[in-house]
Protein backbone atom coordinates (compact mmCIF):
# COMPACT_ATOMS: atom_id res chain seq x y z
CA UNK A 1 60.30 47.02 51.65
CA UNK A 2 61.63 46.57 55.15
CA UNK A 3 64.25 48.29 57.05
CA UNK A 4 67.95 46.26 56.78
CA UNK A 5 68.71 44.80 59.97
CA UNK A 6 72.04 46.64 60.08
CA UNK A 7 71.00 50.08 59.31
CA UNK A 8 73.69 53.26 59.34
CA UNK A 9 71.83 56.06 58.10
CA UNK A 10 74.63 58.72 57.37
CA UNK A 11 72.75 62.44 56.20
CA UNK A 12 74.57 63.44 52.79
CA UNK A 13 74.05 67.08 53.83
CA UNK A 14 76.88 66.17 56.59
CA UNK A 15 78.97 64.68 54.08
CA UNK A 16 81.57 67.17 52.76
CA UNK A 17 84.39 67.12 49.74
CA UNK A 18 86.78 66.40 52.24
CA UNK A 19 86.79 62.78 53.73
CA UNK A 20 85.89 61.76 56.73
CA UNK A 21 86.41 58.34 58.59
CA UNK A 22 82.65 56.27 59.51
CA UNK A 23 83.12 53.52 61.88
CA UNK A 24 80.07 51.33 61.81
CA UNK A 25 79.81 48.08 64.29
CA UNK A 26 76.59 45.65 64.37
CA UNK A 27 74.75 45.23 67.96
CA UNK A 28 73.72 41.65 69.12
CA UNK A 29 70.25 41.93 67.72
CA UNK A 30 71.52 42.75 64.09
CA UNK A 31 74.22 40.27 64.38
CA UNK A 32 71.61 37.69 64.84
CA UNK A 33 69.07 38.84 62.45
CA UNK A 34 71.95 39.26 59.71
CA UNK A 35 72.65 35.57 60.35
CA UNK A 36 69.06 35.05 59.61
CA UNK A 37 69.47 37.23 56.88
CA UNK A 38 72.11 35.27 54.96
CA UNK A 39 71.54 31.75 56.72
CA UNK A 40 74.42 31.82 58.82
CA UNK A 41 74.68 29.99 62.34
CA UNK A 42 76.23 33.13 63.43
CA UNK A 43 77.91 36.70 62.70
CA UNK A 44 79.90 37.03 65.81
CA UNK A 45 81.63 40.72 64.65
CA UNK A 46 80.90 43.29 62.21
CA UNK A 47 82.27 46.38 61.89
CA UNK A 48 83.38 48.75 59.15
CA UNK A 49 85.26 51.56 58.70
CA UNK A 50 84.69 54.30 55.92
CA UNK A 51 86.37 57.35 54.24
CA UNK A 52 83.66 59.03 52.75
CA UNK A 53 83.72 61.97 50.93
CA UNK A 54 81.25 64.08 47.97
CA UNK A 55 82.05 64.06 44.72
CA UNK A 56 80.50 65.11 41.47
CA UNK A 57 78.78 61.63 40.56
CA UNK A 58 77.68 60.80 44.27
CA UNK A 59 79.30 59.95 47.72
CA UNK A 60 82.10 57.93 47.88
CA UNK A 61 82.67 55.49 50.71
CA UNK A 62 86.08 53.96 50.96
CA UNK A 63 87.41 51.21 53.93
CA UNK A 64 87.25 47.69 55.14
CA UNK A 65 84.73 45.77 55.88
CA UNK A 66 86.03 43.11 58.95
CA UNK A 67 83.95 40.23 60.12
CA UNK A 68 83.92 36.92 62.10
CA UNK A 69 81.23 34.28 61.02
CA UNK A 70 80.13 30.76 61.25
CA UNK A 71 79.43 29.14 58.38
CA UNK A 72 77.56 25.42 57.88
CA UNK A 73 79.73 23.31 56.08
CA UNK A 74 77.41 22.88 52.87
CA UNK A 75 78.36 19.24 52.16
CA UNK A 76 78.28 17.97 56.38
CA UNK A 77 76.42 21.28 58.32
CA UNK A 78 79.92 21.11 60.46
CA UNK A 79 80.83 25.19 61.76
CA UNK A 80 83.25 26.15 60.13
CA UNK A 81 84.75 29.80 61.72
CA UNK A 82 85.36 32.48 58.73
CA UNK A 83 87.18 35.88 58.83
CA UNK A 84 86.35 38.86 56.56
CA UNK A 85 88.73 41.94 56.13
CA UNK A 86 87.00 42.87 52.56
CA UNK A 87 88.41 46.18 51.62
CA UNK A 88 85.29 48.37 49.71
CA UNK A 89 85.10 50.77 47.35
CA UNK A 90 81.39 52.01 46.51
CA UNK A 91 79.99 55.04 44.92
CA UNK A 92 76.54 55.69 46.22
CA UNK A 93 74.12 57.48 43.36
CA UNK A 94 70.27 59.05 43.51
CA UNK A 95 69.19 56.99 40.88
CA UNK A 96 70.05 53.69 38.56
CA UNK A 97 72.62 53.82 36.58
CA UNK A 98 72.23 53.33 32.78
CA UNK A 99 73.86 50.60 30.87
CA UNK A 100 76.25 53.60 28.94
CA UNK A 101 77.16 54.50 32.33
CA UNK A 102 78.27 51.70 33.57
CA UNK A 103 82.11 51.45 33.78
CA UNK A 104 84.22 48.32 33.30
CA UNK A 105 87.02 49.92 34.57
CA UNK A 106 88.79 47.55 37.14
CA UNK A 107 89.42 51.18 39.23
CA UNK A 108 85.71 52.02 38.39
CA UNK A 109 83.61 51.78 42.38
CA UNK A 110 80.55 49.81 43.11
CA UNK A 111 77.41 51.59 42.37
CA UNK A 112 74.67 51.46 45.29
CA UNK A 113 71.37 53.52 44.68
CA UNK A 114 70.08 55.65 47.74
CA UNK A 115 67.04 57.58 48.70
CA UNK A 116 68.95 61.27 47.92
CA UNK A 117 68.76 61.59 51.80
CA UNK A 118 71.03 59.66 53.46
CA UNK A 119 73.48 56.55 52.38
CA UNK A 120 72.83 53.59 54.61
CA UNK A 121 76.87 52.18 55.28
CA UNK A 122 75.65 49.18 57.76
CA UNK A 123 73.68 47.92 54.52
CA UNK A 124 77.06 48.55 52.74
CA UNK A 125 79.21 46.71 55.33
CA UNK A 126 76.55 43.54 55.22
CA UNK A 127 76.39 43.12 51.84
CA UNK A 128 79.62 43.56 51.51
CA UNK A 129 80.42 40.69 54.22
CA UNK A 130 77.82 38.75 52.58
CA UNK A 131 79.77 38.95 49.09
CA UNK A 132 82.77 38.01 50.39
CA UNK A 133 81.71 34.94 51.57
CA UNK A 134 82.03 31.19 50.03
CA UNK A 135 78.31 30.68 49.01
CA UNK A 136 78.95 26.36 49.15
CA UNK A 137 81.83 26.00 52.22
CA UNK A 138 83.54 22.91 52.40
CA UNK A 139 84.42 21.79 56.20
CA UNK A 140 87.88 19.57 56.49
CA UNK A 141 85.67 16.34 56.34
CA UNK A 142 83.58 17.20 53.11
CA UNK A 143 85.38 15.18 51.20
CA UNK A 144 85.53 11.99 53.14
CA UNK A 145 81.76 12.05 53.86
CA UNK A 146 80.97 12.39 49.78
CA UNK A 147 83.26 9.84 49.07
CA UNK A 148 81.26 7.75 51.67
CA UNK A 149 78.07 8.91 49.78
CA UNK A 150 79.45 7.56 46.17
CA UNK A 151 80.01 10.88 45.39
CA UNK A 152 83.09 11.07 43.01
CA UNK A 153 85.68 13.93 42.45
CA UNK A 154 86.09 15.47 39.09
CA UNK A 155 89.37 13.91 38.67
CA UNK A 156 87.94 10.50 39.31
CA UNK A 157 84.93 11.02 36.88
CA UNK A 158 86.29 9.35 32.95
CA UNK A 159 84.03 9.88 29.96
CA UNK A 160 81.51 6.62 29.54
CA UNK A 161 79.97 5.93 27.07
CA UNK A 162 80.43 7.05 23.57
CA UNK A 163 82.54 9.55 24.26
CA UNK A 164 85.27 7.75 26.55
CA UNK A 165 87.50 6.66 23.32
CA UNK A 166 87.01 10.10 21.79
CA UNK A 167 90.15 11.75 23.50
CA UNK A 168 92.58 8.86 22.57
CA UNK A 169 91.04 9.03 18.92
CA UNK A 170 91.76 12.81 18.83
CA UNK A 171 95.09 12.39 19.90
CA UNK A 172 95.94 9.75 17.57
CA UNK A 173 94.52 11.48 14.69
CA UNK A 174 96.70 14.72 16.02
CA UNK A 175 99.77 12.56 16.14
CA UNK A 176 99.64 10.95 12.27
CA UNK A 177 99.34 15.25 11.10
């Protein structure tokens, strides 16, 4: 496996019950390999800032993750500019958890696995940013250029076939009950 381009190694020996605040920010070269990364045209900030603390189940890493990127329009390839301020939760473990222990618990924190070392919170921040993103962007003229391509909206699609009568037959029968 090879390194993460935006790697912030923090020692869990250092880490004590009591939090303390982590500011992480990406260099140029990660910035641009992190674009690579995710297929970006670019990541022009990254930075995150952390509470992290111990606790019994792992180390807990609390903050924001804020960002600036540039997106390709996934309908034209136009840039389209995109802020991030993704607040995180995460609770980093030695080892995967098992399905019983996994909590559905809408308070419940994001479980990342590390090496019992050292918790990597660039790799955090990235993925994080990477999450938070639209995965198919739409740019302002999207829609003009797939109407130019034939392409029709959902609202403009009607049933064909033998199904188009189907919803006024429904009806009808619903109305005689």
């Amino acid at each position: 496996m090879t390194a993460p381009e935006f790697s912030r190694l923090e020692r869990i020996d250092t880490i004590g019950e009591g939090e303390r605040t982590i500011t992480v920010i990406a260099t140029d070269a990660e910035r641009v390999a992190l674009a690579k990364r995710f297929d970006l045209i670019s990541v022009d900030r990254l930075e995150a800032r952390f509470a992290v603390r111990r606790d019994a189940a792992g180390i807990v890493a609390r903050g924001t993750v804020d960002a600036a990127v540039v997106q390709a329009c996934s309908v034209t390839d136009d840039a389209l500019s995109v802020t991030v301020s993704e607040p995180v939760a995460l609770r980093f473990v030695d080892h995967e958890p098992d399905a019983e222990e996994i909590e559905l618990d809408p308070e419940a924190l994001d479980t990342m696995v590390f090496d019992g070392a050292a918790v990597d919170l660039g790799e955090a921040a990235a993925e994080t940013m990477a999450l938070s993103l639209d995965p198919f962007p739409r740019g302002p003229n999207a829609a003009a250029a797939l109407k130019a391509a034939g392409v029709i909206s959902e609202e403009e699609a009607k049933p064909a076939g033998a199904l188009a009568g189907l919803k006024a037959a429904l009806e009808k029968r619903l109305d005689r009950s």
